[in-house]
C-alpha atoms as a PDB file:
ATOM      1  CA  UNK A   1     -25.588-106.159  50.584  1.00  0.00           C
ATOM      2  CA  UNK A   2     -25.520-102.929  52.896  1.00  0.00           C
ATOM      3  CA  UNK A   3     -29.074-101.741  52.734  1.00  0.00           C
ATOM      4  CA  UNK A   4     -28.610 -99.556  56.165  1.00  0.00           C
ATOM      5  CA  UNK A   5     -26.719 -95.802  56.009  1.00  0.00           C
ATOM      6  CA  UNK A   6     -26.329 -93.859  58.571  1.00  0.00           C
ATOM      7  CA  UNK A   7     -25.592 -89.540  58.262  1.00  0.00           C
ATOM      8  CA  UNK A   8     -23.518 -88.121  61.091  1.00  0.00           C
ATOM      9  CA  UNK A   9     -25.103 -85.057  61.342  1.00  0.00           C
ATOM     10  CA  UNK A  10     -24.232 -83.830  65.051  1.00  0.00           C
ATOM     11  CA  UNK A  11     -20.894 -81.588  65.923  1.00  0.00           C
ATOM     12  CA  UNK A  12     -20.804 -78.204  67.294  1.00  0.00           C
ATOM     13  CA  UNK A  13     -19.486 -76.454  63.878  1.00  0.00           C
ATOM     14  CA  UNK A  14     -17.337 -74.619  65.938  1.00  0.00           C
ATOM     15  CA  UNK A  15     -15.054 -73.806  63.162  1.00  0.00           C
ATOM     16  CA  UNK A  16     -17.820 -71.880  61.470  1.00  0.00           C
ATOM     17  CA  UNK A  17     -19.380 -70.202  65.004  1.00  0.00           C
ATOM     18  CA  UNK A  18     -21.229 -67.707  64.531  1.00  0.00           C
ATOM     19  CA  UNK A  19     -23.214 -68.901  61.514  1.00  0.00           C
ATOM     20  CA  UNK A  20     -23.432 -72.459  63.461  1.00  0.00           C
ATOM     21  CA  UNK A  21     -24.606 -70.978  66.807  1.00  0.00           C
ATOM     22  CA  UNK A  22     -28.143 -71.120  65.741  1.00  0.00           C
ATOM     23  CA  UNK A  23     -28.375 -73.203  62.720  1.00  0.00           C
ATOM     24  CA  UNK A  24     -27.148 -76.794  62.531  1.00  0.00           C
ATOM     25  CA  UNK A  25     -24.023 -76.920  60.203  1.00  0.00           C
ATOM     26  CA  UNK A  26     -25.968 -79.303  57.896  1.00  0.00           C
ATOM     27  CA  UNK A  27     -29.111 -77.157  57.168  1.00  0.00           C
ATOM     28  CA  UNK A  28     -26.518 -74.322  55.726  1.00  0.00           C
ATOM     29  CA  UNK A  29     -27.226 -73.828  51.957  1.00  0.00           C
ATOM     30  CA  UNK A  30     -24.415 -75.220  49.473  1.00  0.00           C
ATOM     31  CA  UNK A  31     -25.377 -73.326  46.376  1.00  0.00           C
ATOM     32  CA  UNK A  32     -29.194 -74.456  46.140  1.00  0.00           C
ATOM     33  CA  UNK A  33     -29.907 -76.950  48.729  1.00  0.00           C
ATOM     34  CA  UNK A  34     -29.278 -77.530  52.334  1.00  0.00           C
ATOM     35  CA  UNK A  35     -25.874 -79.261  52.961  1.00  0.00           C
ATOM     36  CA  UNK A  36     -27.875 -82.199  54.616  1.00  0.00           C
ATOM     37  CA  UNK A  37     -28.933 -83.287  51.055  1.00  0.00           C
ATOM     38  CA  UNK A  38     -25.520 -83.892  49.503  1.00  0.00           C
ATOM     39  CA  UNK A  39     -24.607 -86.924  52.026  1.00  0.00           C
ATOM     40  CA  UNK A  40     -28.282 -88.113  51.866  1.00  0.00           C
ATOM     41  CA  UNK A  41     -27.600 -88.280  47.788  1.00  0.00           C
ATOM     42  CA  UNK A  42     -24.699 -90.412  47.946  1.00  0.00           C
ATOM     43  CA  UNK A  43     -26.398 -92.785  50.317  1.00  0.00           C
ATOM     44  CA  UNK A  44     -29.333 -93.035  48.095  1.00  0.00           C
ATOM     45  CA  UNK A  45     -27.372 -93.293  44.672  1.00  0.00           C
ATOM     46  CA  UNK A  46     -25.764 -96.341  46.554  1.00  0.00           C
ATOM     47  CA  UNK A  47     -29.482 -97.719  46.701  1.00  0.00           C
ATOM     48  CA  UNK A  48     -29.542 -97.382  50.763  1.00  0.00           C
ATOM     49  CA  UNK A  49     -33.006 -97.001  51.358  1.00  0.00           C
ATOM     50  CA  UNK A  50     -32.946 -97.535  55.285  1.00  0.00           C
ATOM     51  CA  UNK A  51     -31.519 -94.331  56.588  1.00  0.00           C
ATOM     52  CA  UNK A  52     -30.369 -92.564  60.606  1.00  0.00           C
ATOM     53  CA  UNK A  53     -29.770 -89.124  60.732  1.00  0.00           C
ATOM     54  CA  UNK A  54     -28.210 -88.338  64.263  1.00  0.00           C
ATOM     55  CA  UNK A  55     -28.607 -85.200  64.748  1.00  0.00           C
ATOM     56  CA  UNK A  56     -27.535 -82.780  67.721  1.00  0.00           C
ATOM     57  CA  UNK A  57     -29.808 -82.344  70.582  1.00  0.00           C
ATOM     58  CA  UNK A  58     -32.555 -79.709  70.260  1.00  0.00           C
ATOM     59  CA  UNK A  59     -32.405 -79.747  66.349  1.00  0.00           C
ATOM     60  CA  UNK A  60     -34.582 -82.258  65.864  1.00  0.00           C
ATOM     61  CA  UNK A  61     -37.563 -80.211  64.560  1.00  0.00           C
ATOM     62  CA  UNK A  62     -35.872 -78.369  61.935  1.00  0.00           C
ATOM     63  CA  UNK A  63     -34.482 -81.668  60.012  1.00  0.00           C
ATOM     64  CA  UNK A  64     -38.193 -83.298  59.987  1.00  0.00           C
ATOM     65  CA  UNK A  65     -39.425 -79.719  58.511  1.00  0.00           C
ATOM     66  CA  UNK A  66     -37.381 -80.240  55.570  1.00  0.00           C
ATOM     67  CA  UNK A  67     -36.658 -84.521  55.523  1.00  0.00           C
ATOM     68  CA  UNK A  68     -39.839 -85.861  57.345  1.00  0.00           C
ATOM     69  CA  UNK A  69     -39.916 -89.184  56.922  1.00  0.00           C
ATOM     70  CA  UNK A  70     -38.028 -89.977  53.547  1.00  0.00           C
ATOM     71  CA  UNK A  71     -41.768 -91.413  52.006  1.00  0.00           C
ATOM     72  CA  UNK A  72     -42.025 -88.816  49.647  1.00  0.00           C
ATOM     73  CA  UNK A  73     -38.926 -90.365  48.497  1.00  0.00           C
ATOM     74  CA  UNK A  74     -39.446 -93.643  48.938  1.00  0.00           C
ATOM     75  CA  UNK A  75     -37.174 -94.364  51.371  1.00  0.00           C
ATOM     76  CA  UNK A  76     -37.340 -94.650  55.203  1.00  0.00           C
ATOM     77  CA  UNK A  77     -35.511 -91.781  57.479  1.00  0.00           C
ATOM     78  CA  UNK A  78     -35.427 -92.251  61.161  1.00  0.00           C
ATOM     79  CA  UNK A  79     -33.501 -89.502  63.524  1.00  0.00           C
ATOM     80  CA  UNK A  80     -31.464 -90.447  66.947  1.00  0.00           C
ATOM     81  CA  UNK A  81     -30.774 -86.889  69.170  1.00  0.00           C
ATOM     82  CA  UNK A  82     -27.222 -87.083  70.130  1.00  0.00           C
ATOM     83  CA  UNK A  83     -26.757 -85.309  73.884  1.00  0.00           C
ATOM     84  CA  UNK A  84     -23.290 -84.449  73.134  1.00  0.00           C
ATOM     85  CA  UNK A  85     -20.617 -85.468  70.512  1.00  0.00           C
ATOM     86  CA  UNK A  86     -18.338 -88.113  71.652  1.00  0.00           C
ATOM     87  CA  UNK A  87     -16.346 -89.296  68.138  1.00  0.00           C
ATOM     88  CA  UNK A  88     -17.132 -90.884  65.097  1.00  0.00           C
ATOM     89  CA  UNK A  89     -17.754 -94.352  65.738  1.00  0.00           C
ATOM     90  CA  UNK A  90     -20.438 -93.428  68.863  1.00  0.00           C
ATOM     91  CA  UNK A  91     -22.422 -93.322  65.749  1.00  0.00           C
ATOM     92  CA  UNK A  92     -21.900 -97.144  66.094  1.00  0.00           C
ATOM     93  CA  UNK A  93     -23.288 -97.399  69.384  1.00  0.00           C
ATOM     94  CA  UNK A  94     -26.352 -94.817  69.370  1.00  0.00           C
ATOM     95  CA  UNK A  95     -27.659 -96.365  66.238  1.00  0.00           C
ATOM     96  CA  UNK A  96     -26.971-100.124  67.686  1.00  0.00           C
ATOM     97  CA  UNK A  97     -30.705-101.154  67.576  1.00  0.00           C
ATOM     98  CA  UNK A  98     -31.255 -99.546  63.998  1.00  0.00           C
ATOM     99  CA  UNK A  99     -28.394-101.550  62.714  1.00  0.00           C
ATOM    100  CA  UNK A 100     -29.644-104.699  64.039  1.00  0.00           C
ATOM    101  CA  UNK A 101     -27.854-107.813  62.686  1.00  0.00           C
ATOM    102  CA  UNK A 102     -27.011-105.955  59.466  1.00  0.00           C
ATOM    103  CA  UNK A 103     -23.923-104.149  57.658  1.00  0.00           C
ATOM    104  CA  UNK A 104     -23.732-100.403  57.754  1.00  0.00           C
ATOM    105  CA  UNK A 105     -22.356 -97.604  55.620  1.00  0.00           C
ATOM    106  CA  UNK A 106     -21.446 -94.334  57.321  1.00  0.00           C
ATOM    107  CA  UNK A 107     -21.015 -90.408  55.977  1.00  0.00           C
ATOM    108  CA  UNK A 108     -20.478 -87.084  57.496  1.00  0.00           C
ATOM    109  CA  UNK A 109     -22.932 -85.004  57.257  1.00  0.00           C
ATOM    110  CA  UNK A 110     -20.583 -82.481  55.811  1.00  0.00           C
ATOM    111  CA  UNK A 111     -18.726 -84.448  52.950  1.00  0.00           C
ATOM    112  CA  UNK A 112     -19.345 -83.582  49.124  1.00  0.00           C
ATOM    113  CA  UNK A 113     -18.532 -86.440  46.938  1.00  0.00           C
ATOM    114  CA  UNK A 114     -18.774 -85.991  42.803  1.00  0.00           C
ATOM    115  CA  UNK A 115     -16.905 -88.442  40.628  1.00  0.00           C
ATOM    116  CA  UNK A 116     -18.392 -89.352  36.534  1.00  0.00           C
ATOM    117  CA  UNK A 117     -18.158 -93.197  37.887  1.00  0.00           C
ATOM    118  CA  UNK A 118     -19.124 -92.785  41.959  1.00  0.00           C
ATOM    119  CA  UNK A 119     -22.857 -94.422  41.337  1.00  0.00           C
ATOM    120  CA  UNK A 120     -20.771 -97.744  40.116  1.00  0.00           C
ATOM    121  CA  UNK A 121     -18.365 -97.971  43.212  1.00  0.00           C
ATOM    122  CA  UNK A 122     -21.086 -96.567  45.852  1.00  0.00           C
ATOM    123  CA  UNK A 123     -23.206-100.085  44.615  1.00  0.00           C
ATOM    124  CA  UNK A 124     -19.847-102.105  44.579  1.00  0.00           C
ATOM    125  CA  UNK A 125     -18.768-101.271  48.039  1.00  0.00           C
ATOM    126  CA  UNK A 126     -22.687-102.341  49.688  1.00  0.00           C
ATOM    127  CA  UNK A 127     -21.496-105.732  48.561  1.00  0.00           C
ATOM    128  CA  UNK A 128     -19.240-105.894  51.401  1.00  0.00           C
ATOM    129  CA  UNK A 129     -19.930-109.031  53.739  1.00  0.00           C
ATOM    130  CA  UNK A 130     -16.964-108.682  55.951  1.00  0.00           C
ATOM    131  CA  UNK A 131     -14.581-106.145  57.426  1.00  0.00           C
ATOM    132  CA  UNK A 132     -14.453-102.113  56.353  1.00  0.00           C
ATOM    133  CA  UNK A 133     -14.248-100.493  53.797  1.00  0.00           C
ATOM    134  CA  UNK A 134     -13.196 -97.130  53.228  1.00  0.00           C
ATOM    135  CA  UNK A 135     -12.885 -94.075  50.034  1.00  0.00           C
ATOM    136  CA  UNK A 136      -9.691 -92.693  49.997  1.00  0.00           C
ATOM    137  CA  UNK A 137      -8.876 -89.330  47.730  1.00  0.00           C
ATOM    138  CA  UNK A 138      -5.577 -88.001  46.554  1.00  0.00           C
ATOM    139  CA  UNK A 139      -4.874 -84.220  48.475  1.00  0.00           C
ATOM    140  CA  UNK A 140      -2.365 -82.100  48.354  1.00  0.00           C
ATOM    141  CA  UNK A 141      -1.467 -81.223  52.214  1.00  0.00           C
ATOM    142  CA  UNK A 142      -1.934 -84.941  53.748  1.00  0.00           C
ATOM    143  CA  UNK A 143      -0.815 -83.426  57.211  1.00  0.00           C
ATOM    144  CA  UNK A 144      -3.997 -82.373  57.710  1.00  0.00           C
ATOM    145  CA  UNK A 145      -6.318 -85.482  57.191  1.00  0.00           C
ATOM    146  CA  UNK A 146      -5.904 -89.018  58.430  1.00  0.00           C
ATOM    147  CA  UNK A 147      -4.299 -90.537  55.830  1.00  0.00           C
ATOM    148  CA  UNK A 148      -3.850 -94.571  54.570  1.00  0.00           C
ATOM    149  CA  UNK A 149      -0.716 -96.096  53.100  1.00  0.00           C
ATOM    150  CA  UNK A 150      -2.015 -98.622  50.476  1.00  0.00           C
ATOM    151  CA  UNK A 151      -0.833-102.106  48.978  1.00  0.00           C
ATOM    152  CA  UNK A 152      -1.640-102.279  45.153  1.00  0.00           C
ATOM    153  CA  UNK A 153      -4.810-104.944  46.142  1.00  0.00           C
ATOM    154  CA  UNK A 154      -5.961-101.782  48.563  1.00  0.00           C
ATOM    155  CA  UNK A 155      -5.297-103.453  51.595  1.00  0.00           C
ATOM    156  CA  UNK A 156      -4.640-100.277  53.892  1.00  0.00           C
ATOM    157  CA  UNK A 157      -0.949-101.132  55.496  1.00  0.00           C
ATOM    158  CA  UNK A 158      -0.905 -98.099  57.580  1.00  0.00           C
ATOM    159  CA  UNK A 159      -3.088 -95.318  59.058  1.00  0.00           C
ATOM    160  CA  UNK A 160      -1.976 -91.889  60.813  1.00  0.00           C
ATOM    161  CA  UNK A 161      -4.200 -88.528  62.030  1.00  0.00           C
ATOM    162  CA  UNK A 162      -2.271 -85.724  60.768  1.00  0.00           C
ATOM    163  CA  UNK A 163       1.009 -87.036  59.770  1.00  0.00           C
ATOM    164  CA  UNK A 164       4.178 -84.836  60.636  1.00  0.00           C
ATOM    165  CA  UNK A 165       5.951 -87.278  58.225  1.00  0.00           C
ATOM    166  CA  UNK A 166       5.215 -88.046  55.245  1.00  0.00           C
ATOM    167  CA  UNK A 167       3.480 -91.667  55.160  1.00  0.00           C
ATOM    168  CA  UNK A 168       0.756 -91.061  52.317  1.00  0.00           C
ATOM    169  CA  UNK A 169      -1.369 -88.505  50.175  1.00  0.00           C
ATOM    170  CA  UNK A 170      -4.526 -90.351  50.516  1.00  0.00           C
ATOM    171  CA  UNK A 171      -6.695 -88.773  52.810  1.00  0.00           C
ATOM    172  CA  UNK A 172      -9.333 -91.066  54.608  1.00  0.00           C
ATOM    173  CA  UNK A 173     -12.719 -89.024  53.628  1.00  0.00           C
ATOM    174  CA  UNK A 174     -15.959 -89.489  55.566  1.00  0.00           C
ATOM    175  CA  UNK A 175     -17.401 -92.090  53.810  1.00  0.00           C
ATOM    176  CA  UNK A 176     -17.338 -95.423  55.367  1.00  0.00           C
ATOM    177  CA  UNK A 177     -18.544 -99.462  54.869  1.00  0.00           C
ATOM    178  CA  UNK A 178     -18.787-101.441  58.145  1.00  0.00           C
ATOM    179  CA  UNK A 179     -19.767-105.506  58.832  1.00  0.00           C
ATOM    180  CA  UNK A 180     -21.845-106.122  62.227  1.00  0.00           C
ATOM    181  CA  UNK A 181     -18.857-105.984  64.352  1.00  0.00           C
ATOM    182  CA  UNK A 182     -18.427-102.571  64.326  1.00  0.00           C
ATOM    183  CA  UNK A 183     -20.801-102.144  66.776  1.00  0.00           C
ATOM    184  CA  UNK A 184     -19.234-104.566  68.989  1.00  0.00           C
ATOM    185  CA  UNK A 185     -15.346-102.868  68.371  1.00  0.00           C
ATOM    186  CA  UNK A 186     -16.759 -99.465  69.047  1.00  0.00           C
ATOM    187  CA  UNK A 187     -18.250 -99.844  71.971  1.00  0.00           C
ATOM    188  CA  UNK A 188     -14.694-101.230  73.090  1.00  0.00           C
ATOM    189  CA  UNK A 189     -13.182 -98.283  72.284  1.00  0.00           C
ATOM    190  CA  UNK A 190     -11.364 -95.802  74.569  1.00  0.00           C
ATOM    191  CA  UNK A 191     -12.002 -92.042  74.249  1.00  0.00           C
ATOM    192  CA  UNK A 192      -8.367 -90.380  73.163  1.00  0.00           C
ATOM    193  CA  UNK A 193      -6.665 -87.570  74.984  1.00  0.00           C
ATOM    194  CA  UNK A 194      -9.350 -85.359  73.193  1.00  0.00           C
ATOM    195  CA  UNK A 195     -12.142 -86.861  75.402  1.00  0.00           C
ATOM    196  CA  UNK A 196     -13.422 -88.737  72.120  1.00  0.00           C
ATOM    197  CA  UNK A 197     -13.780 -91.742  70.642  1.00  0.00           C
ATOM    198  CA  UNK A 198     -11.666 -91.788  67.160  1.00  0.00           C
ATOM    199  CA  UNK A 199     -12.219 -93.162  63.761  1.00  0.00           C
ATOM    200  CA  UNK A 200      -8.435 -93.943  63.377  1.00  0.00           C
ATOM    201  CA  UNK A 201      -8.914 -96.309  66.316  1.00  0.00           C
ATOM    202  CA  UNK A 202     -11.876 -98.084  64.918  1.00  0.00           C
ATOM    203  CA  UNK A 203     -10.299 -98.630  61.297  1.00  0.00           C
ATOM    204  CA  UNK A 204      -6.995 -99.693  62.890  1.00  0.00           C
ATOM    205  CA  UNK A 205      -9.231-103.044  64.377  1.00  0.00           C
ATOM    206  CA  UNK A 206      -9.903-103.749  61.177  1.00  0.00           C
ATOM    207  CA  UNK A 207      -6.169-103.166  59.703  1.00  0.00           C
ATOM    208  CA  UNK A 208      -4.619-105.173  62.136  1.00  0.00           C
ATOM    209  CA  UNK A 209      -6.809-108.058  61.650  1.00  0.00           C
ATOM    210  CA  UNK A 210      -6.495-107.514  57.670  1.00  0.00           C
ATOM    211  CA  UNK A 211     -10.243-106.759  57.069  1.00  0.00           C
ATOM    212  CA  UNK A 212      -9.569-102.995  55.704  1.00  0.00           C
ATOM    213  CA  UNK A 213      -9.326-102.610  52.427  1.00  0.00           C
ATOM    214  CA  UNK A 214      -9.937 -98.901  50.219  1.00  0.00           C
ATOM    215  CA  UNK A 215     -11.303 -97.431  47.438  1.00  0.00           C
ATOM    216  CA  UNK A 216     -10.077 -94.655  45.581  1.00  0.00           C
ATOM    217  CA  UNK A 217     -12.043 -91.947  44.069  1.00  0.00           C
ATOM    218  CA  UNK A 218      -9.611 -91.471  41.409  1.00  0.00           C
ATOM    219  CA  UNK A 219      -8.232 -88.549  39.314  1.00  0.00           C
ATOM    220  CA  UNK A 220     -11.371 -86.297  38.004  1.00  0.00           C
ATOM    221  CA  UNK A 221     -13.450 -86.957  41.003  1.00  0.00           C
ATOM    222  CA  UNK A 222     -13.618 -84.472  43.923  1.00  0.00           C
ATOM    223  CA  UNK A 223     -14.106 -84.806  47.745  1.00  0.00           C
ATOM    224  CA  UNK A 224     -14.522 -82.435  49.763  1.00  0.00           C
ATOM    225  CA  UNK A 225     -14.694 -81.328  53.742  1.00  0.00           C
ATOM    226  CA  UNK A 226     -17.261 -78.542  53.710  1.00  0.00           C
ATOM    227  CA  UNK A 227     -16.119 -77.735  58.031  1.00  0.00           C
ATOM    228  CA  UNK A 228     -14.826 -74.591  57.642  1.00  0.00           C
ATOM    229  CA  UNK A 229     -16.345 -71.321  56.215  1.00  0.00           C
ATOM    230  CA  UNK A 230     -13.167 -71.449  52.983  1.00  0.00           C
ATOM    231  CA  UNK A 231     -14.273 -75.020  52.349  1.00  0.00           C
ATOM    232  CA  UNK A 232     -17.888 -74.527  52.160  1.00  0.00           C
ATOM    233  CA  UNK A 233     -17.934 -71.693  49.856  1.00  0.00           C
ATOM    234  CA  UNK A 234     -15.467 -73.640  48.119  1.00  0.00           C
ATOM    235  CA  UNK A 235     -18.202 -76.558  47.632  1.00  0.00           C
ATOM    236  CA  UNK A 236     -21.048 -73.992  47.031  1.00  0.00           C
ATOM    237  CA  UNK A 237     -18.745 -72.481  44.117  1.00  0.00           C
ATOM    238  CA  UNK A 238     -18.116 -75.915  42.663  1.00  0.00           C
ATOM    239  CA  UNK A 239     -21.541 -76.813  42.207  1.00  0.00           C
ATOM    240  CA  UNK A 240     -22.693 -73.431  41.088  1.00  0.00           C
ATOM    241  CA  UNK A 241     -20.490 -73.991  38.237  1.00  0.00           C
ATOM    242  CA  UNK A 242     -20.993 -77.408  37.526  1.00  0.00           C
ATOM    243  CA  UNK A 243     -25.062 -77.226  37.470  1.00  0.00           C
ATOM    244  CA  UNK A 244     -25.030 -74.074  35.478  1.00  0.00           C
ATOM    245  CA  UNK A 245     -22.541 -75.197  32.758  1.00  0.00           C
ATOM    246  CA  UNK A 246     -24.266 -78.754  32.401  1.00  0.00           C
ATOM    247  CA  UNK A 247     -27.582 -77.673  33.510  1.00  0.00           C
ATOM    248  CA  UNK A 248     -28.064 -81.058  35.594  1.00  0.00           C
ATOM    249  CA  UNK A 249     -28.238 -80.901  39.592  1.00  0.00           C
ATOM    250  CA  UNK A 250     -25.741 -82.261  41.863  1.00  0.00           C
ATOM    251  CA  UNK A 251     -27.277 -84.002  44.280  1.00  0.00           C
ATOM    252  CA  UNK A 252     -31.523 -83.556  43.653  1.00  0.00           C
ATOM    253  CA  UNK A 253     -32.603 -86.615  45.494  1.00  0.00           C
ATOM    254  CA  UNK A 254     -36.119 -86.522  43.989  1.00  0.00           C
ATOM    255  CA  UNK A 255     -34.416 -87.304  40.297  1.00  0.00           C
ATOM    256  CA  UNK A 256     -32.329 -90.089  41.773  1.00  0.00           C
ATOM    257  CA  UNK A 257     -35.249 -91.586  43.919  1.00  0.00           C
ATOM    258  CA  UNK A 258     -37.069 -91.011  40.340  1.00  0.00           C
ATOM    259  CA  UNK A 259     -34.315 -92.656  38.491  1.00  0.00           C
ATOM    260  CA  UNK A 260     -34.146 -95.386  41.022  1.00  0.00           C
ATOM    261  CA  UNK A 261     -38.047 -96.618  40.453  1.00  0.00           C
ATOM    262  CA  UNK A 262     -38.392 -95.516  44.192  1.00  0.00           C
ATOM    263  CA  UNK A 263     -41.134 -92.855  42.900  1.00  0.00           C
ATOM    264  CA  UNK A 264     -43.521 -91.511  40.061  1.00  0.00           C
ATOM    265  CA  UNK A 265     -44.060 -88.206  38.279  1.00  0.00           C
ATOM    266  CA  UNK A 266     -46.724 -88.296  40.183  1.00  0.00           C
ATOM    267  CA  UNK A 267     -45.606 -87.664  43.541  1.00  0.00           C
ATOM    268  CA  UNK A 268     -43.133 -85.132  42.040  1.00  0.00           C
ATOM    269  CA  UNK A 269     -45.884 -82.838  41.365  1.00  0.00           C
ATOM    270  CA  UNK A 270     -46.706 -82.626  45.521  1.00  0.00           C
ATOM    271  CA  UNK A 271     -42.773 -82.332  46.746  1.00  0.00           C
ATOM    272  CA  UNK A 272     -42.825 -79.383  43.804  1.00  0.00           C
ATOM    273  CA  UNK A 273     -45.632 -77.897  45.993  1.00  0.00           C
ATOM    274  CA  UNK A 274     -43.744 -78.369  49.040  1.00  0.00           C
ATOM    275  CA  UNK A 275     -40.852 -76.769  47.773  1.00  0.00           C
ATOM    276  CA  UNK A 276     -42.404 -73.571  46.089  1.00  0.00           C
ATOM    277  CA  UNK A 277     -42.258 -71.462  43.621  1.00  0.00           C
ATOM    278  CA  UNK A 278     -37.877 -71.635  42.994  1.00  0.00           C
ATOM    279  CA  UNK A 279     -35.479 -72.997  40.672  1.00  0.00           C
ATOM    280  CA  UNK A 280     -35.383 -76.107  42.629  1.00  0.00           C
ATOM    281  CA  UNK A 281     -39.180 -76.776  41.726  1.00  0.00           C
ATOM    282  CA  UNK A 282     -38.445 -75.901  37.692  1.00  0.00           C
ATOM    283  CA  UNK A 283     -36.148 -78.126  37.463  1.00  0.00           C
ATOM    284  CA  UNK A 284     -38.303 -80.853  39.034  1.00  0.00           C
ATOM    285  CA  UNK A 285     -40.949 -79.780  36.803  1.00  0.00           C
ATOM    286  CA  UNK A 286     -38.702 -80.668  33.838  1.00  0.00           C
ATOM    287  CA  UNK A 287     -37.942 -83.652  34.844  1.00  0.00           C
ATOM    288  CA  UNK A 288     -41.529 -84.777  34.280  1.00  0.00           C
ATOM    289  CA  UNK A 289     -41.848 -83.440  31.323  1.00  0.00           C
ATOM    290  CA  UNK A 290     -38.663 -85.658  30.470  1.00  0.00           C
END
C-alpha cells in the first residue's frame, strides 16, 4: 500500500505573474478555498495520511498559517523549501529521506480532479507494489499535454510532450504512483534543453522496462490544469456550480478526514473557530449536526 503523498507545490506561476508575484500560486482561492486544498483532498480521499508539501523558498510561513501540521486532521504534513525549481521528478530527490524505503504517490499542486467513482480508483492505485502508475484523461487539443498511447490492459506503449502528430488524446495529468526506485531513476536523470529535469523522462524508465501502466478517469469525470489565469477561473466556475446545485463541497478535507474516522465532531467545533465566521464554517457546522 502507498501510505506516503507528496504535493508539488513550488513553480514560479509565471503564467499568471502578476497575481503570483506575491502570493504562491497554490494559496489563490478556487471558488471557496485555497487551491492548495484540492490536491491535499485527493491525497487524503486515497487514505494517504503521511504527507510533503514542497513548497518554494520564502513561502514557508504562509502554508503552516493555513495547513500547520495536518493534526487537526489527523494526518501528518511535513514541508521541504525548494531553492529553485528544477522539474518534476526533483520532487523525488528533495523528499528522498521522507520517502524512506516506501512507495510514493505524487500531485501538482495545481491539478483539480472530480470523477462520481475517483475515491474507488485513488484506493486501487495505493495498492501498487511495483513500477508507476499514472491517470490519464481524454482532452480535446492533445498537442498541448504529454500524452500516452495505451494497450487495452493500460500498459502505456508510447509517451510524447506536446505531440505535433497525432499519437494519442490522453493527456498524462499530474497525478502520479511511484515504487522505491523512483528515487534512485530520478536522481539519474539529465536536465533537458530547458535546464530541467522532465517527467516524460522519468515515466519513459518505467515504459521501457514495462512497469507503466494507466488509469483512466473516464467519461463524466473532469481534470483539470488550473496554470493559467483562463484555467483557474475555469475550475473556480466549475465548483461554484457544482457545490451550489448539490449543496455538497468539493474538496472540504475536514468532512473527508471526518468520513475517514481520522477525526470527531469534536475537533470540528475548534477548526470552525479557526476558520471564522464564513460559509466554509456553516457548512462544517452542518456536518455535525448530520
Amino acid at each position: 500500500m502507498i501510505k506516503k503523498g507528496i504535493i508539488l507545490a513550488g513553480g514560479k506561476g509565471t503564467r499568471m505573474s502578476p497575481l503570483t508575484k506575491a502570493v504562491n500560486k497554490q494559496l489563490l482561492p478556487i471558488y471557496d478555498k485555497p487551491l492548495i486544498f484540492y490536491p491535499l483532498s485527493i491525497l487524503m480521499l486515497a487514505k494517504i495520511k503521511d504527507i510533503l508539501i514542497i513548497v518554494n523558498k520564502g513561502q514557508l510561513d504562509q502554508y503552516k498559517k493555513l495547513l500547520p501540521n495536518g493534526n487537526n486532521l489527523g494526518i501528518k504534513i511535513s514541508y521541504i523549501e525548494q531553492k529553485k525549481p528544477r522539474g518534476l521528478p526533483d520532487a523525488f530527490v528533495v523528499g528522498e529521506r521522507f520517502i524512506g524505503k516506501d512507495n510514493v504517490a505524487m500531485i501538482l499542486g495545481d491539478n483539480f480532479f472530480y470523477s462520481q467513482s475517483l475515491t474507488n480508483k485513488l484506493i486501487e492505485n495505493t495498492k501498487l507494489k511495483n513500477g508507476a502508475k499514472v491517470i490519464l484523461h481524454k482532452v480535446q487539443k492533445p498537442e498541448l499535454y504529454g500524452v500516452a498511447k495505451v494497450n487495452k490492459n493500460n500498459k502505456i506503449l508510447a509517451i510524447k510532450e506536446k505531440p505535433k502528430k497525432f499519437l494519442s488524446d490522453l493527456a498524462i495529468t499530474g497525478l502520479y504512483f511511484f515504487d522505491n526506485k523512483v528515487v534512485k531513476y530520478a536522481k539519474n536523470l539529465k536536465p533537458s534543453q530547458r535546464g530541467e529535469v522532465e517527467i516524460v523522462d522519468l515515466l519513459n524508465i518505467y515504459r521501457s522496462k514495462k512497469k507503466l501502466t494507466a488509469q483512466l478517469i473516464g467519461r463524466g469525470g473532469a481534470w483539470l490544469d488550473t496554470g493559467s489565469i483562463d484555467d483557474f477561473y475555469k475550475t473556480s466556475s466549475f465548483v461554484s456550480a457544482i457545490e451550489n446545485r448539490q449543496g455538497l463541497k468539493i474538496a472540504c478535507i475536514e468532512e473527508i478526514a471526518l468520513n475517514n474516522g481520522w477525526i470527531t465532531k469534536k475537533q470540528i467545533l475548534s477548526l470552525i473557530k479557526f476558520y471564522g465566521n464564513c460559509d466554509y464554517s456553516k457548512y462544517l457546522r452542518n456536518l455535525i449536526k448530520k
